[in-house]
PDB file of N, CA and C in Angstrom:
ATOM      1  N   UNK A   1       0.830  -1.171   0.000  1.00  0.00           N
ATOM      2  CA  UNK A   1       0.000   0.000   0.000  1.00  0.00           C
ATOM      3  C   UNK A   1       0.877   1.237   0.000  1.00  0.00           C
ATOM      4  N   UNK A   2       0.614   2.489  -0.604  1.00  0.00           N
ATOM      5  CA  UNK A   2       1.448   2.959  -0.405  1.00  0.00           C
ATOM      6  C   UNK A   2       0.752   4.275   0.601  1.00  0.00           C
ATOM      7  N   UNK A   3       1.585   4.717   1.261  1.00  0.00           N
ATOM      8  CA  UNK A   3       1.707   5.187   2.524  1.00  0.00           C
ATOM      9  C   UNK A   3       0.811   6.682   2.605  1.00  0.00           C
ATOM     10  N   UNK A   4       0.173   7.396   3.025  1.00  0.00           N
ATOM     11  CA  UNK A   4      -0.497   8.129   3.423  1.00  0.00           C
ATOM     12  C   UNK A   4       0.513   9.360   3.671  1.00  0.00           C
ATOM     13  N   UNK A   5      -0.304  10.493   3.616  1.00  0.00           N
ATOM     14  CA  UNK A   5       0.777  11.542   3.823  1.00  0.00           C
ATOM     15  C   UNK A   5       0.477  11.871   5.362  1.00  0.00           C
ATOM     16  N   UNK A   6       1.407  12.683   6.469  1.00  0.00           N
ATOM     17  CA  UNK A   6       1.070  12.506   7.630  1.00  0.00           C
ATOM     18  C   UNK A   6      -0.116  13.517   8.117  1.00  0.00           C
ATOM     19  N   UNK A   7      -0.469  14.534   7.033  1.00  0.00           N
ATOM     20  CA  UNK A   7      -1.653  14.756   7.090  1.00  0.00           C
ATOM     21  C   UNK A   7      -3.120  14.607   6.835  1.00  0.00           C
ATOM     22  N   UNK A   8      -2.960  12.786   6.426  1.00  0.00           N
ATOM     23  CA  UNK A   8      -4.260  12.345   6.026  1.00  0.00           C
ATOM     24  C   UNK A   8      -5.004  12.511   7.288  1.00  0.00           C
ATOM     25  N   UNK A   9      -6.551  12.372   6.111  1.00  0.00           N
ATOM     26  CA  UNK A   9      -7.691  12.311   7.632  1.00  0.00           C
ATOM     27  C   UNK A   9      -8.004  10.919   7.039  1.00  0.00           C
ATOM     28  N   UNK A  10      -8.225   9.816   8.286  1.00  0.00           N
ATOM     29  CA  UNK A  10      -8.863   8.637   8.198  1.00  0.00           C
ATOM     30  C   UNK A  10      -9.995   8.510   8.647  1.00  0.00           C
ATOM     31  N   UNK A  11     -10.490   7.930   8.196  1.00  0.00           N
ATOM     32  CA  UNK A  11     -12.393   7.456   8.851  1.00  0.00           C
ATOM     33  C   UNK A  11     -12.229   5.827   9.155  1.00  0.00           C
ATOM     34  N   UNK A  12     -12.260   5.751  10.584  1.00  0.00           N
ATOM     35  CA  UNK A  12     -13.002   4.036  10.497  1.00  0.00           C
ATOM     36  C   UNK A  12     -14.767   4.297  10.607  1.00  0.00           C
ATOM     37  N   UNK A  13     -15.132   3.281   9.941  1.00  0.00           N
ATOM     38  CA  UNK A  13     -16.662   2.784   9.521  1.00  0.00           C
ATOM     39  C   UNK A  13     -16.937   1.564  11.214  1.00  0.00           C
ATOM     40  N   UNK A  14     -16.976   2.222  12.016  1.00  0.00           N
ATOM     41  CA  UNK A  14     -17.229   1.492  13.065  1.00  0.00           C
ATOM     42  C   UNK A  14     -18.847   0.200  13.272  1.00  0.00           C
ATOM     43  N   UNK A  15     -18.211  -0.543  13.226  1.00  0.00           N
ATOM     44  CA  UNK A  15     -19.294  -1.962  13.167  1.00  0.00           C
ATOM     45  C   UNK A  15     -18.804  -2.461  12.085  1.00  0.00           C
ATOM     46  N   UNK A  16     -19.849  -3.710  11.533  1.00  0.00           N
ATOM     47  CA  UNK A  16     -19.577  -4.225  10.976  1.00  0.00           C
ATOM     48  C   UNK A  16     -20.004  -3.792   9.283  1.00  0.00           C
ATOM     49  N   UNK A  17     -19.718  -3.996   8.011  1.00  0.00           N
ATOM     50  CA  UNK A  17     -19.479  -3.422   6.981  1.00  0.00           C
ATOM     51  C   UNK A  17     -19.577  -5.072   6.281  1.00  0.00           C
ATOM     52  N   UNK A  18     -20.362  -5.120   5.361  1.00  0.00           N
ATOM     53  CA  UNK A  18     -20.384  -6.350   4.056  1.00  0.00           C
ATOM     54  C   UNK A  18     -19.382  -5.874   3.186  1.00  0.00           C
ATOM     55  N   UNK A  19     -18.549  -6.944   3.444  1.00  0.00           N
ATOM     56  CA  UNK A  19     -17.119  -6.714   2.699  1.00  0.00           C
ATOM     57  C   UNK A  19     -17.026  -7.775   1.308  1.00  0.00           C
ATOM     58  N   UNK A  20     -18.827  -7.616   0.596  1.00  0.00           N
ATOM     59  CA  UNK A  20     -18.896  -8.234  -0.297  1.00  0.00           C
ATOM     60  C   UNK A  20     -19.288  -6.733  -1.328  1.00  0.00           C
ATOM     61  N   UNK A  21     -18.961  -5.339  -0.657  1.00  0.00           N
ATOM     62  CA  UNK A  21     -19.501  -4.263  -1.021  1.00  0.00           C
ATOM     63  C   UNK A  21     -17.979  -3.701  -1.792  1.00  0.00           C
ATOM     64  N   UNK A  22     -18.441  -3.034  -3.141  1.00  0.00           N
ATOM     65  CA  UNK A  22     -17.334  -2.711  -3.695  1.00  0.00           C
ATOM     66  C   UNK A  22     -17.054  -1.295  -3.830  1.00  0.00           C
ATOM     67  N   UNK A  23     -16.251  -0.979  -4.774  1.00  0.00           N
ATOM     68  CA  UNK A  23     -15.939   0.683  -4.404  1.00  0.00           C
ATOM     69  C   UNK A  23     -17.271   1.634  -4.523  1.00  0.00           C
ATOM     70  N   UNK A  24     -18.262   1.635  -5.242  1.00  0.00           N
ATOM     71  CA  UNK A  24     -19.251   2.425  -5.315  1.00  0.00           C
ATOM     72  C   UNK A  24     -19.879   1.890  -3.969  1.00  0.00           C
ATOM     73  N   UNK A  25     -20.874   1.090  -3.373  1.00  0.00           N
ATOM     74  CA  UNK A  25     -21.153   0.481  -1.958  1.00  0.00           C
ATOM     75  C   UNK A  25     -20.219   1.223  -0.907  1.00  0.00           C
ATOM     76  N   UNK A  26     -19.089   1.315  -0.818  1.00  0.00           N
ATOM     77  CA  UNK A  26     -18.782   1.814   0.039  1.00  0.00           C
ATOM     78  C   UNK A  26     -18.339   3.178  -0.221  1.00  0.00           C
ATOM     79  N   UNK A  27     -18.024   3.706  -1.126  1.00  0.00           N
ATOM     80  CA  UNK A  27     -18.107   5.068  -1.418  1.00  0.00           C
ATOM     81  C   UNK A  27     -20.123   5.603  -1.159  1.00  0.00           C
ATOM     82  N   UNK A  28     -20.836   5.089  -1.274  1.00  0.00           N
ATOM     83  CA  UNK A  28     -22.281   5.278  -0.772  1.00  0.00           C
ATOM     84  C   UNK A  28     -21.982   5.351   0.858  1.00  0.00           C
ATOM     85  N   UNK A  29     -21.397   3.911   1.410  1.00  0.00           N
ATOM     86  CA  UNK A  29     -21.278   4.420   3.098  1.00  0.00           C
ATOM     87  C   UNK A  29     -20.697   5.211   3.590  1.00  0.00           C
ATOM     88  N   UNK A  30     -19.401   6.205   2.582  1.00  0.00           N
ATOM     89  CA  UNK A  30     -18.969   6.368   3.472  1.00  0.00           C
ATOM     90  C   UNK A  30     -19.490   7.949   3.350  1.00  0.00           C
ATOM     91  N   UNK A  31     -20.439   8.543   2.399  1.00  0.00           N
ATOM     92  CA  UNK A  31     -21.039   9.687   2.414  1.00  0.00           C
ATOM     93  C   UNK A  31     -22.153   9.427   2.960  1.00  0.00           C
ATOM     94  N   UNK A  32     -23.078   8.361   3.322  1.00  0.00           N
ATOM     95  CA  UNK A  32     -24.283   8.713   4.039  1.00  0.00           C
ATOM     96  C   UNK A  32     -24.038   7.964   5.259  1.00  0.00           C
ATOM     97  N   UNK A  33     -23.149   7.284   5.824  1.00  0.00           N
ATOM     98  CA  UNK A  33     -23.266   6.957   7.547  1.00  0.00           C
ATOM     99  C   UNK A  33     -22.049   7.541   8.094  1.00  0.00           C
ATOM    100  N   UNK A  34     -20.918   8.118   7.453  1.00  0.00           N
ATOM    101  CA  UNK A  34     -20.019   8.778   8.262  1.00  0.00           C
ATOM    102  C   UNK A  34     -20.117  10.305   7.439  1.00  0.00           C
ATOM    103  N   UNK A  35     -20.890  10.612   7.090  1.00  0.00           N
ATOM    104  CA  UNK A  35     -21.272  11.833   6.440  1.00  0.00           C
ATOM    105  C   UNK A  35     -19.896  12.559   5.533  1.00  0.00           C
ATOM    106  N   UNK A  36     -19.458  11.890   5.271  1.00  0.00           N
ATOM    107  CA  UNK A  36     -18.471  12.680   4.680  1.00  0.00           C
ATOM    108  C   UNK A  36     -18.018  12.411   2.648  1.00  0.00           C
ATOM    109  N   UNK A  37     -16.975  13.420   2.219  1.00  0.00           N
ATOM    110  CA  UNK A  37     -17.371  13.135   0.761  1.00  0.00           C
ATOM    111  C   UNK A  37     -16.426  12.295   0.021  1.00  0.00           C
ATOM    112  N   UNK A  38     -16.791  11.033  -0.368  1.00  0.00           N
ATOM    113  CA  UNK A  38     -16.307  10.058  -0.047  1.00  0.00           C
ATOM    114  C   UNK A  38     -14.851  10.598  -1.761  1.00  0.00           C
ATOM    115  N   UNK A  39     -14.929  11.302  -1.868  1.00  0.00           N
ATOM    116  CA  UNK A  39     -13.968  11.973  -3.418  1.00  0.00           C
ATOM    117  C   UNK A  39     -13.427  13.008  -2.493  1.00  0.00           C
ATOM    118  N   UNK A  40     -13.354  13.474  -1.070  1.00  0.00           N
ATOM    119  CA  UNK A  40     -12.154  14.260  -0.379  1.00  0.00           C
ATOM    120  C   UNK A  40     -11.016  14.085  -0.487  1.00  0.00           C
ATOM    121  N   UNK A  41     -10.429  12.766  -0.443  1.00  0.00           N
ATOM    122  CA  UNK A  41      -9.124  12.773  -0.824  1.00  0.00           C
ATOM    123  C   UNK A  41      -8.690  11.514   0.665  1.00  0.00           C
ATOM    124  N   UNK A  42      -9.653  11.747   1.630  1.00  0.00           N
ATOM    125  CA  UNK A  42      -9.596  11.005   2.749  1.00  0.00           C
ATOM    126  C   UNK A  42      -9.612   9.438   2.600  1.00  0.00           C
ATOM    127  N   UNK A  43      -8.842   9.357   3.475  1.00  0.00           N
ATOM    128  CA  UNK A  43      -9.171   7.144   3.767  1.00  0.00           C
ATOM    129  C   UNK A  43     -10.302   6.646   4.512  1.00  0.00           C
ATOM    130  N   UNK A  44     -11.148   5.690   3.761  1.00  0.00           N
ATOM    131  CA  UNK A  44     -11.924   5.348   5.056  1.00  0.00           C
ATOM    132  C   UNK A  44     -12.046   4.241   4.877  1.00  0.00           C
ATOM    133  N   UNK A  45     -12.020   3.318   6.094  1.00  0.00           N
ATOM    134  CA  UNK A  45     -11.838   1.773   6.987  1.00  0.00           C
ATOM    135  C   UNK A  45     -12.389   1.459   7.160  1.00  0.00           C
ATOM    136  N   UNK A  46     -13.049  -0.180   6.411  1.00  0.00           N
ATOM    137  CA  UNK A  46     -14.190  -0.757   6.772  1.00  0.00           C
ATOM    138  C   UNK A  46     -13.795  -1.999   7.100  1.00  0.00           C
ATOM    139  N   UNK A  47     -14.197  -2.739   8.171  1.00  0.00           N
ATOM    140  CA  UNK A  47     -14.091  -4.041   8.672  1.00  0.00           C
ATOM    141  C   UNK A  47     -15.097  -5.079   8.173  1.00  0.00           C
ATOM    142  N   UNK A  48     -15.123  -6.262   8.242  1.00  0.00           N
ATOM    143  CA  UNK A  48     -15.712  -7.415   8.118  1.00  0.00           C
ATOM    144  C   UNK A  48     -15.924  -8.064   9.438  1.00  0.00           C
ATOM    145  N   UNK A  49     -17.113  -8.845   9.664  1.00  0.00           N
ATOM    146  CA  UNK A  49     -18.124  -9.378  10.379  1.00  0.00           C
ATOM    147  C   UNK A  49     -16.700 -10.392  11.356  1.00  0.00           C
ATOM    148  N   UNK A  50     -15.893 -11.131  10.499  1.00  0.00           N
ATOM    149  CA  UNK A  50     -15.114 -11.661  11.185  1.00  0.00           C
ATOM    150  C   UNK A  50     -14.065 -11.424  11.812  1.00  0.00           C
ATOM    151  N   UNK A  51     -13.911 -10.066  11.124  1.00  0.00           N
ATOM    152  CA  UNK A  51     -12.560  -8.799  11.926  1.00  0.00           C
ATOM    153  C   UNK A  51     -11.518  -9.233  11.181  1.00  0.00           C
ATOM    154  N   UNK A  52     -11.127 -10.182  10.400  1.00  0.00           N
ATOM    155  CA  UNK A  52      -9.940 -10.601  10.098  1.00  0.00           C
ATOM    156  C   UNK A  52      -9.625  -9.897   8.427  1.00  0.00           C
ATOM    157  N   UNK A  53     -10.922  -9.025   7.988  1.00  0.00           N
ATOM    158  CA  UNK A  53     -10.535  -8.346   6.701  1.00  0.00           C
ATOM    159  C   UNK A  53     -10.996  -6.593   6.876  1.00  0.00           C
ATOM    160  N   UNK A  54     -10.232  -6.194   6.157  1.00  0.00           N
ATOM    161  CA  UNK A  54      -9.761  -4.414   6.704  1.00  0.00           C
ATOM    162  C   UNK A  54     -10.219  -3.896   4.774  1.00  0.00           C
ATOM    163  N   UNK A  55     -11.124  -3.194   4.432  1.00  0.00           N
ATOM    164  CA  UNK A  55     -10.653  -2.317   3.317  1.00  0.00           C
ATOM    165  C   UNK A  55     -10.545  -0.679   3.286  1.00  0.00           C
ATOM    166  N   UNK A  56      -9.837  -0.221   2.434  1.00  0.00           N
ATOM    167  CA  UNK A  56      -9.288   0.885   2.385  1.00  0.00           C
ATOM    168  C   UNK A  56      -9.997   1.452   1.468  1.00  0.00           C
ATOM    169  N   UNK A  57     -10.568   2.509   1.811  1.00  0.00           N
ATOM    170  CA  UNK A  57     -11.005   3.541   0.027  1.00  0.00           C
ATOM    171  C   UNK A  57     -10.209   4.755   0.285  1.00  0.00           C
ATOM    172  N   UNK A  58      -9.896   4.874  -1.308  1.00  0.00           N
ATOM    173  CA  UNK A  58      -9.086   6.642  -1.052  1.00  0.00           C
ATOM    174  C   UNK A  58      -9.598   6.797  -2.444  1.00  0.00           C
ATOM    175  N   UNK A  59      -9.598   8.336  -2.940  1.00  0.00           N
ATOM    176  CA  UNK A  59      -9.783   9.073  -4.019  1.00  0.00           C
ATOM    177  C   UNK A  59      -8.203   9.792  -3.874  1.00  0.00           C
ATOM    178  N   UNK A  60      -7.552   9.347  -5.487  1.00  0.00           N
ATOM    179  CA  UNK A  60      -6.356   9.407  -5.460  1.00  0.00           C
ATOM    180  C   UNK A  60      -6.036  11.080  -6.346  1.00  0.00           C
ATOM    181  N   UNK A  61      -7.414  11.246  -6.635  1.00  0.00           N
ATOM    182  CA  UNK A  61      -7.356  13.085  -7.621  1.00  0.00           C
ATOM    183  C   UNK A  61      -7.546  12.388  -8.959  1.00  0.00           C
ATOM    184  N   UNK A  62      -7.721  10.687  -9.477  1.00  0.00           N
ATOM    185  CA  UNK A  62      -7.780  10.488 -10.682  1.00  0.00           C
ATOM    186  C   UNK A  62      -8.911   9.508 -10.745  1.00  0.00           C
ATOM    187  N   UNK A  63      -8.771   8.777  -9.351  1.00  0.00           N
ATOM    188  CA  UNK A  63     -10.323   7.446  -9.306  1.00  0.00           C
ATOM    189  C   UNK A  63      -9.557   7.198  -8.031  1.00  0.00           C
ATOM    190  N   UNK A  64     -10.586   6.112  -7.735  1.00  0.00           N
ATOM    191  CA  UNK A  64     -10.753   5.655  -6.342  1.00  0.00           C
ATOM    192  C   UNK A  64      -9.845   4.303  -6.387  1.00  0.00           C
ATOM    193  N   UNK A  65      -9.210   4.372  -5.273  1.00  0.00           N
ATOM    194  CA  UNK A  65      -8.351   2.891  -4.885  1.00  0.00           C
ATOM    195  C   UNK A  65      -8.965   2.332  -3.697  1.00  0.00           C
ATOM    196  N   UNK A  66      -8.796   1.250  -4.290  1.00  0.00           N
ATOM    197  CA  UNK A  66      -9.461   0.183  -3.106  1.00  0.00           C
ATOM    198  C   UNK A  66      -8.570  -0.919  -2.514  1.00  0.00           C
ATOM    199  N   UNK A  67      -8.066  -1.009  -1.336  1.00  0.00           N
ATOM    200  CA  UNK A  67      -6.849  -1.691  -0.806  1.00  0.00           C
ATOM    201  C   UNK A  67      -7.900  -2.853   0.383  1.00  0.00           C
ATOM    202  N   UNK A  68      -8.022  -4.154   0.157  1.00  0.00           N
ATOM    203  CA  UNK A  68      -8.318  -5.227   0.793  1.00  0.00           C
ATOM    204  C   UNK A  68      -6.672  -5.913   1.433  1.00  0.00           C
ATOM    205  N   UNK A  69      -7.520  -6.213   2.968  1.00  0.00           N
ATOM    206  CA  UNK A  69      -5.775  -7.077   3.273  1.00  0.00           C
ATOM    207  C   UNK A  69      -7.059  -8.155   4.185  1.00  0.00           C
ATOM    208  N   UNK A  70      -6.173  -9.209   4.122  1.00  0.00           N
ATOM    209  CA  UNK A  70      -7.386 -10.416   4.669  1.00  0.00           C
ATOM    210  C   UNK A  70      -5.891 -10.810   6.004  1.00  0.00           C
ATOM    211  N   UNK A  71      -6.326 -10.437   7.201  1.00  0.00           N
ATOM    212  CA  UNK A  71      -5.065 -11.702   8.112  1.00  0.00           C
ATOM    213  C   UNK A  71      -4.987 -13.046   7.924  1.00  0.00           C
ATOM    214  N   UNK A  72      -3.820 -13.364   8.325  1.00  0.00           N
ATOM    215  CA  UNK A  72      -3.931 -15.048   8.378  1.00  0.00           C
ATOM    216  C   UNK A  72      -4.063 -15.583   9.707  1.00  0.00           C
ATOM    217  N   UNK A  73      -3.772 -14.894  10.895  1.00  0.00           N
ATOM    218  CA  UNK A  73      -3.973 -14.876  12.363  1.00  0.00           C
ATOM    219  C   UNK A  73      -4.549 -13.438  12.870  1.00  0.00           C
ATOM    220  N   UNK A  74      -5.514 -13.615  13.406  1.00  0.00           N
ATOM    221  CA  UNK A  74      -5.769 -12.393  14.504  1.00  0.00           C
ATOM    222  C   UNK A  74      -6.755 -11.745  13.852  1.00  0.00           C
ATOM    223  N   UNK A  75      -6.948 -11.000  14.603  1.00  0.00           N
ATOM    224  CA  UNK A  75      -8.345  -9.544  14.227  1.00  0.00           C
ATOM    225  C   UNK A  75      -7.635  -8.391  14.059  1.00  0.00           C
ATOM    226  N   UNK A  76      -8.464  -7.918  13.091  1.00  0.00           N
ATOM    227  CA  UNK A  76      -7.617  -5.700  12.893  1.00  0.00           C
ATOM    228  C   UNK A  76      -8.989  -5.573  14.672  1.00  0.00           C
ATOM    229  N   UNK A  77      -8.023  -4.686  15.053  1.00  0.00           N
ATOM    230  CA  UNK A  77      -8.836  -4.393  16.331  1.00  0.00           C
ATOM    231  C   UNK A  77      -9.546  -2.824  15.817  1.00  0.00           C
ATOM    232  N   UNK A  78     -10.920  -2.737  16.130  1.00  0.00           N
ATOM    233  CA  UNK A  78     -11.410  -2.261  16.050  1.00  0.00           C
ATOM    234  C   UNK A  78     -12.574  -1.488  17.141  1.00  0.00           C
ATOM    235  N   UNK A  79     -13.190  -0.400  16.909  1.00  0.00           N
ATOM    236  CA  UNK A  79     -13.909   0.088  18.097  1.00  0.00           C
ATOM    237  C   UNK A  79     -15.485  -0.865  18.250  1.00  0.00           C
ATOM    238  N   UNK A  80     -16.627   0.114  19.048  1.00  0.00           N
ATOM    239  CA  UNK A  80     -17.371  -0.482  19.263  1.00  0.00           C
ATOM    240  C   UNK A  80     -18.781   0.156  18.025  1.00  0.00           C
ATOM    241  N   UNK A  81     -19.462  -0.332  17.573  1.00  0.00           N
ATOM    242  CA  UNK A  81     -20.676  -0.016  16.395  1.00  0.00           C
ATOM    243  C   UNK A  81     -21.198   1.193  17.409  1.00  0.00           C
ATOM    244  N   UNK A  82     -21.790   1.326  18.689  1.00  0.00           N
ATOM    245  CA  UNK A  82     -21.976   2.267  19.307  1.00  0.00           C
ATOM    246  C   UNK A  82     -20.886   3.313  18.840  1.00  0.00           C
ATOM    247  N   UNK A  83     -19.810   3.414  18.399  1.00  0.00           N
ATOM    248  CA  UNK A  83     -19.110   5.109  18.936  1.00  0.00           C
ATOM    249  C   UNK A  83     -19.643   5.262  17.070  1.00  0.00           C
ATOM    250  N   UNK A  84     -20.309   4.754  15.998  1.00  0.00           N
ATOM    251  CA  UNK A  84     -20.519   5.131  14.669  1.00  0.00           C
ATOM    252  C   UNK A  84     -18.980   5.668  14.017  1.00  0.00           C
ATOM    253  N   UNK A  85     -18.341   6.366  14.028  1.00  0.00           N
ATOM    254  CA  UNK A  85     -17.136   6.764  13.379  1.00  0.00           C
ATOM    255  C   UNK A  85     -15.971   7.495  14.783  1.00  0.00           C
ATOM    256  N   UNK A  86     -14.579   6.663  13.777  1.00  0.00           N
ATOM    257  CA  UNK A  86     -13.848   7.671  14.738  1.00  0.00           C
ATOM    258  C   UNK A  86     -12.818   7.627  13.678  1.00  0.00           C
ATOM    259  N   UNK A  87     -12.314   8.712  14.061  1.00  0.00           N
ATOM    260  CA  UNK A  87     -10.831   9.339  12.974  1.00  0.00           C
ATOM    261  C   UNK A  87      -9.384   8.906  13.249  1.00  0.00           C
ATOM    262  N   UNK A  88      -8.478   8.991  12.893  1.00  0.00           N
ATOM    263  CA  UNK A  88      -7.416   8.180  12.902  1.00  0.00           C
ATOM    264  C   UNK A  88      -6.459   8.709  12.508  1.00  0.00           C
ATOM    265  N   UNK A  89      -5.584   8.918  12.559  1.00  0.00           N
ATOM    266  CA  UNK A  89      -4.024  10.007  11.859  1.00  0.00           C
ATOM    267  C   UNK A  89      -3.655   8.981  11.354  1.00  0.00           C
ATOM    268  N   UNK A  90      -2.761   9.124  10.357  1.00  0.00           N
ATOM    269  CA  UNK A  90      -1.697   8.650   9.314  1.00  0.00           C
ATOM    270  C   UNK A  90      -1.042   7.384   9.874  1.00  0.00           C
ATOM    271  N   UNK A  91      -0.847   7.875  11.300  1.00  0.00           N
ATOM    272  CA  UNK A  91       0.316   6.457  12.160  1.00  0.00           C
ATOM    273  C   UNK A  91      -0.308   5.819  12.590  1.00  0.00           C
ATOM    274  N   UNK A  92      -1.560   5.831  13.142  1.00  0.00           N
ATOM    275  CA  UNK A  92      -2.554   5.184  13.774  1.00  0.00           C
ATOM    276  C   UNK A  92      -2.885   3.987  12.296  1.00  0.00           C
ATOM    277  N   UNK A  93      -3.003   4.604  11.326  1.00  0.00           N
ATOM    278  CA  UNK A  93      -3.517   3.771   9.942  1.00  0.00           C
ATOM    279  C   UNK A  93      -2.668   2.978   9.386  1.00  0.00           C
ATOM    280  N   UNK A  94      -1.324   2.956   9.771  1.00  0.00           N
ATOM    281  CA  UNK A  94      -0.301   2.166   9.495  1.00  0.00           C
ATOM    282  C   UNK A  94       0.244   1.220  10.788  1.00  0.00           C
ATOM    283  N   UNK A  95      -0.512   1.744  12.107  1.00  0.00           N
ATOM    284  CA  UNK A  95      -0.494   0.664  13.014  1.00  0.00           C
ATOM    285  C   UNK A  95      -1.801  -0.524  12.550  1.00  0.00           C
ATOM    286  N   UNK A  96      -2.668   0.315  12.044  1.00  0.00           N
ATOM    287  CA  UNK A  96      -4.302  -0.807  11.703  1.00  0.00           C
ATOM    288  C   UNK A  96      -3.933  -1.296  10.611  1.00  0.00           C
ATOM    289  N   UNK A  97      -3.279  -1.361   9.569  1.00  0.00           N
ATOM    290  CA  UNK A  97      -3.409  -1.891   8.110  1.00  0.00           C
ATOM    291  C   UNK A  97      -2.160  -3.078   8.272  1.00  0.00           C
ATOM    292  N   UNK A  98      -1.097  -2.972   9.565  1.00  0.00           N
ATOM    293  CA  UNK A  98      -0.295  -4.114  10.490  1.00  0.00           C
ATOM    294  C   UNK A  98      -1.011  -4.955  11.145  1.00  0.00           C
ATOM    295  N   UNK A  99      -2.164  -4.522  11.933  1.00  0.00           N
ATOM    296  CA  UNK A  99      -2.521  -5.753  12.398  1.00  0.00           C
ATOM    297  C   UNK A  99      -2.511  -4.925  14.080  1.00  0.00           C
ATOM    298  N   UNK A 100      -1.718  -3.900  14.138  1.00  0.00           N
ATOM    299  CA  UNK A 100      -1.484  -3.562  15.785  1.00  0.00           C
ATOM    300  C   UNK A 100      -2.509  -2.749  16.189  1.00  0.00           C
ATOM    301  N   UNK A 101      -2.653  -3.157  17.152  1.00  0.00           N
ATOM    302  CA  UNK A 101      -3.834  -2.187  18.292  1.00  0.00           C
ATOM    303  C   UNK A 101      -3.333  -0.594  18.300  1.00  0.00           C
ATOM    304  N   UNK A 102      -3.888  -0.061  17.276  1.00  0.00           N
ATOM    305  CA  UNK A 102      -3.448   1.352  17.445  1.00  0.00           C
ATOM    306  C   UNK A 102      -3.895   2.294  18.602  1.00  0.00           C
ATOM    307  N   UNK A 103      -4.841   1.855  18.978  1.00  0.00           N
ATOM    308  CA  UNK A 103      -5.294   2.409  20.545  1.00  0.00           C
ATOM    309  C   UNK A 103      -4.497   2.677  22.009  1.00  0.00           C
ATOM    310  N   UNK A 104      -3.835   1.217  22.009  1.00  0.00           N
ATOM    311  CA  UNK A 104      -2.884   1.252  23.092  1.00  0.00           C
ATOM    312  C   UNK A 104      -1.428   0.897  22.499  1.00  0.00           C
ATOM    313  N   UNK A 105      -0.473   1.014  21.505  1.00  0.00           N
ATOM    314  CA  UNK A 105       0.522   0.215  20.761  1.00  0.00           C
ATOM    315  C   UNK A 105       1.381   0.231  22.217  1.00  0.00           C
ATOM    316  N   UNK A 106       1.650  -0.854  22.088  1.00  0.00           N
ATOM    317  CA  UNK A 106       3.299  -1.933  22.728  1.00  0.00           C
ATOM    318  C   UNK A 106       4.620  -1.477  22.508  1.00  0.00           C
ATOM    319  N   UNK A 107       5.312  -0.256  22.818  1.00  0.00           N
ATOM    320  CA  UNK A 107       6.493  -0.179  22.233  1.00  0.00           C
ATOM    321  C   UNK A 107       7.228  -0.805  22.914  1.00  0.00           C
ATOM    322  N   UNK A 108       8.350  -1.223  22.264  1.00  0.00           N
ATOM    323  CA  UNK A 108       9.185  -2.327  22.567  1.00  0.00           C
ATOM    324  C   UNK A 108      10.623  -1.844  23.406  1.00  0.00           C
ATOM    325  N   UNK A 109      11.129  -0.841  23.576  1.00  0.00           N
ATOM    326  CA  UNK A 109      12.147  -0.257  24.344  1.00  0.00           C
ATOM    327  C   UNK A 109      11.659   1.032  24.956  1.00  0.00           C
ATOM    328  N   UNK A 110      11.917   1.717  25.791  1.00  0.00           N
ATOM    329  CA  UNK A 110      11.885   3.153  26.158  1.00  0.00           C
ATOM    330  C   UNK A 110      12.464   3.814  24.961  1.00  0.00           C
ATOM    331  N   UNK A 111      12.405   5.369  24.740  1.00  0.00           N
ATOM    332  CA  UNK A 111      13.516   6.135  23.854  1.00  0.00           C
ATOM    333  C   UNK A 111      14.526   6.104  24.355  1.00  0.00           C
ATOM    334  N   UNK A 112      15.793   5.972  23.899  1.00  0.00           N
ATOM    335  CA  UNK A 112      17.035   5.923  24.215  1.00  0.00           C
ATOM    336  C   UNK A 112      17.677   7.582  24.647  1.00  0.00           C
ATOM    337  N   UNK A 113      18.381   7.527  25.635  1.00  0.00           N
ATOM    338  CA  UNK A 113      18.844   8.860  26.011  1.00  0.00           C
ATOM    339  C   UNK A 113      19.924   9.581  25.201  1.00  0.00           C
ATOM    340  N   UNK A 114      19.720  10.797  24.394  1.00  0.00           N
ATOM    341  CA  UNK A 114      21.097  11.057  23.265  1.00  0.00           C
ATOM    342  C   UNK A 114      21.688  12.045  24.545  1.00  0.00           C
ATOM    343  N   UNK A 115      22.976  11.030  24.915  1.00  0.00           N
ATOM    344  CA  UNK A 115      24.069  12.433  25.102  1.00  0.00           C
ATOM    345  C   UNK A 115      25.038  13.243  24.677  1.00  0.00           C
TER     346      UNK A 115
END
């Protein structure tokens, strides 16, 4: 995939999403349940019923790309259908399109002290 600029705005599609829905289907959801225009230029994140498939829509300024990733272990962690949408920065979207809990991430050392 290629990488987001660090001023993207992301949309997750909170709940569950028929991920038998293709770019027009979800370009429809993502202007009438997260109200927004789905040709902004923005990413928005839709999950599957089993959590284990993530798709991506973006409007690239020429047509729409559509990025599917299916896991082979684990769930994309996701919020609850109650919160309807929540937004996401650039790093947060490259912790979710990994597989990592962008909510709470695990870093693996402290920062190192430069003297």
């Amino acid at each position: 995939m290629i990488a987001p600029g660090a001023n993207a705005r992301v949309y997750l599609a909170c709940g569950v999403t028929d991920m038998r829905k293709g770019i027009t289907g979800l370009a429809a959801k993502a202007q009438e349940e997260l109200r927004q225009n789905a040709a902004s230029g923005a990413f928005f994140a839709f999950r599957g019923r089993r959590g284990d498939r993530i798709k991506l829509l973006h409007w690239d300024g020429q047509g729409f790309c559509l990025y599917y990733k299916v896991l082979e272990k684990g769930r994309f962690p996701w919020p609850s259908p109650a919160d309807g949408s929540a937004r996401l920065t650039a790093a947060q979207l490259a912790m979710l399109w990994e597989g990592i809990d962008w909510r709470r991430p695990a870093w693996s050392a402290p920062p190192a002290r430069v003297v």
